[in-house]
Each structure stands twice: as C-alpha cells, then as structure tokens.
Protein backbone atom coordinates (compact mmCIF):
# COMPACT_ATOMS: atom_id res chain seq x y z
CA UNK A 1 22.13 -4.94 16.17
CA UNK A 2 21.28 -1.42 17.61
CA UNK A 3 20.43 1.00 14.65
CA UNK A 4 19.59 4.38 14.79
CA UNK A 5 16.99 5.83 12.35
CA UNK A 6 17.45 9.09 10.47
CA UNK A 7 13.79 11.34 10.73
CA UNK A 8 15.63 14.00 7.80
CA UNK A 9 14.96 10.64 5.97
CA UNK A 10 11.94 8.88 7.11
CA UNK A 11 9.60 11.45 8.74
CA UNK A 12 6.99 9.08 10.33
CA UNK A 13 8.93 6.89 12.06
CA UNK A 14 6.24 5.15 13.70
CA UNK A 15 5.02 4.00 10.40
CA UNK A 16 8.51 2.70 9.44
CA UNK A 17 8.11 0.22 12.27
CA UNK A 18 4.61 -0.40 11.75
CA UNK A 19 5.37 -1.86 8.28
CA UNK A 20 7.98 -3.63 9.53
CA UNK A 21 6.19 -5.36 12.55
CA UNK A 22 3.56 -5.82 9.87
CA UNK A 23 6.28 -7.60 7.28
CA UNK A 24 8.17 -9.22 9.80
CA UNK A 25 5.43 -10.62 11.55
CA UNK A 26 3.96 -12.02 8.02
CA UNK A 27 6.78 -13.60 6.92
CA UNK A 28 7.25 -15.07 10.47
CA UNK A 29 3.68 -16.56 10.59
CA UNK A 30 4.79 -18.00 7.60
CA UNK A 31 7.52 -19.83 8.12
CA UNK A 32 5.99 -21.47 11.09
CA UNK A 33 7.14 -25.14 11.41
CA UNK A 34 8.64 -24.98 7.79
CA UNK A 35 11.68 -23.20 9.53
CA UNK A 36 13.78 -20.60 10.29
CA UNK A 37 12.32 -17.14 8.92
CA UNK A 38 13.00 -14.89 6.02
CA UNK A 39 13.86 -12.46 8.33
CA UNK A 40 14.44 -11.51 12.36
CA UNK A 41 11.90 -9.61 13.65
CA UNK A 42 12.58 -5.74 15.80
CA UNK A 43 13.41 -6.32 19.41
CA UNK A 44 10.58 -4.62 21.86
CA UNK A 45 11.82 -2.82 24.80
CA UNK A 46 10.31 -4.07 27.91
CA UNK A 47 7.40 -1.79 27.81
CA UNK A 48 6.89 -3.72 24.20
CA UNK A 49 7.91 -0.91 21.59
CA UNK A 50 9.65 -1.01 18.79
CA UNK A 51 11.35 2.17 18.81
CA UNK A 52 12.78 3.71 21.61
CA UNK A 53 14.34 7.36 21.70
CA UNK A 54 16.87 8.58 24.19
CA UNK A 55 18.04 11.62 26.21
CA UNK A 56 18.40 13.18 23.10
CA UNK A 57 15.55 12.80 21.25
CA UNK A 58 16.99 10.38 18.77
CA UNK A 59 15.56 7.26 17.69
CA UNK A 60 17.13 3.53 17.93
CA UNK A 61 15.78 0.37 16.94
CA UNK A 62 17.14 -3.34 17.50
CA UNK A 63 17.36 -6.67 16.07
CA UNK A 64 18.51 -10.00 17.09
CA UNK A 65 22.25 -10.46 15.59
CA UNK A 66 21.82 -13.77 13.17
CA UNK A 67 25.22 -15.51 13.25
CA UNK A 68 26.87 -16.47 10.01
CA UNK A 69 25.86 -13.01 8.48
CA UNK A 70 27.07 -9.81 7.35
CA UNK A 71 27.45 -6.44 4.94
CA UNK A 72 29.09 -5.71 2.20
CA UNK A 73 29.45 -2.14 0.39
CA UNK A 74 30.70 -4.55 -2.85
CA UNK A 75 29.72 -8.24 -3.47
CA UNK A 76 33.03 -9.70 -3.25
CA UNK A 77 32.11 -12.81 -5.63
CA UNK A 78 29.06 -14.25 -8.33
CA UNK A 79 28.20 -16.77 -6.26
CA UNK A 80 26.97 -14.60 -2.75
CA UNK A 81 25.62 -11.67 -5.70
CA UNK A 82 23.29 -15.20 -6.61
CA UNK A 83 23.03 -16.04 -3.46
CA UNK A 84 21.36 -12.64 -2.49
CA UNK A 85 19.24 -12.41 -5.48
CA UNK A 86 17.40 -15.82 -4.26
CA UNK A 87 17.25 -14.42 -1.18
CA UNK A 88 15.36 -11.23 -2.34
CA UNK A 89 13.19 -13.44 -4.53
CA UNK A 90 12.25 -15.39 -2.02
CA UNK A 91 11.51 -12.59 0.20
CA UNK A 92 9.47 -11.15 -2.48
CA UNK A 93 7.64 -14.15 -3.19
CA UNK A 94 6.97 -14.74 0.65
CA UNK A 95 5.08 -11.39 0.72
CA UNK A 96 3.32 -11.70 -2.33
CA UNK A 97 -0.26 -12.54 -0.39
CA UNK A 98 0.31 -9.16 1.37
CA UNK A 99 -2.19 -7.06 1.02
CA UNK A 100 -0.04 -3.49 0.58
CA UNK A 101 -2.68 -1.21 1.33
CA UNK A 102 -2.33 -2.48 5.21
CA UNK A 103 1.15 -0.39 4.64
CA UNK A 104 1.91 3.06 5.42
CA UNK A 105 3.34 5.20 2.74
C-alpha cells in the first residue's frame, strides 16, 4: 500500500514515522513466536527510510498489503464493528508497557 502523507496536516513528518517505527517495531518484538503481529510494519526504501519524497517534493510511505483485509467508510454489520473494537483493544493493550514520552508530539 503506497500512501501519501499530507504536511498541511502533520507538519513533522519525520516524527510521524518515528512513532510509527517506534509502535510498529514494539508491537512486532512482541508478538515474536506468539504469531503474526498486531500490525505490518513501513516498508524502507533501499537506502533504509521510511519516507521517501519525489520529484515533487511530496511525501509517500509504504506498507506490506495483508491479504484478507480492507476499508470501510461504514461498518457494514455488528459483528466486523466487534470485531474491530477487539482489535483496537488489543492493540491498545499491546502498547500499554510503552513508555509515551519516547513519542513525538
């Protein structure tokens, strides 16, 4: 998934990333040999960044596509509006031995 980040909306993009390496990373270490992780960590470009700008100035980021998924501007049904709150919970949860003051505002 190719994304391109908005800098009217997040004005230190570089600290975006770095609390996402930093979050992704944790969660990651986490889930070790337990199993697949909460969540996919950014793609690097081959120099190993995160964040990569082109010809234009503007900035892109990637992740690994995870079959089986997707978005939805309405939850279509109770069960996947559960389904996501566990997920979130358990997201939350993961991070709880965070420390947040290793994140950027």
């Amino acid at each position: 998934m190719l994304q391109r980040l908005n800098e009217h909306v997040f004005p230190d993009l570089d600290a975006v990333m770095a609390n996402i390496d930093l979050v992704t990373r944790h969660l990651c270490a986490k889930a070790g040999a337990a199993g697949r992780p909460l969540v996919q960590p950014p793609l690097r470009d081959a120099d190993g960044a995160l964040l990569v700008r082109d010809a234009d100035g503007r900035a892109w980021r990637a992740f690994q596509h995870v079959d089986g998924t997707g978005t939805f501007d309405v939850v279509p049904t109770d069960e996947l509006a559960e389904r996501t709150a566990r997920a979130f919970g358990a997201f939350a949860a993961a991070l709880a031995d965070l420390d947040p003051s290793a994140l950027a505002v």
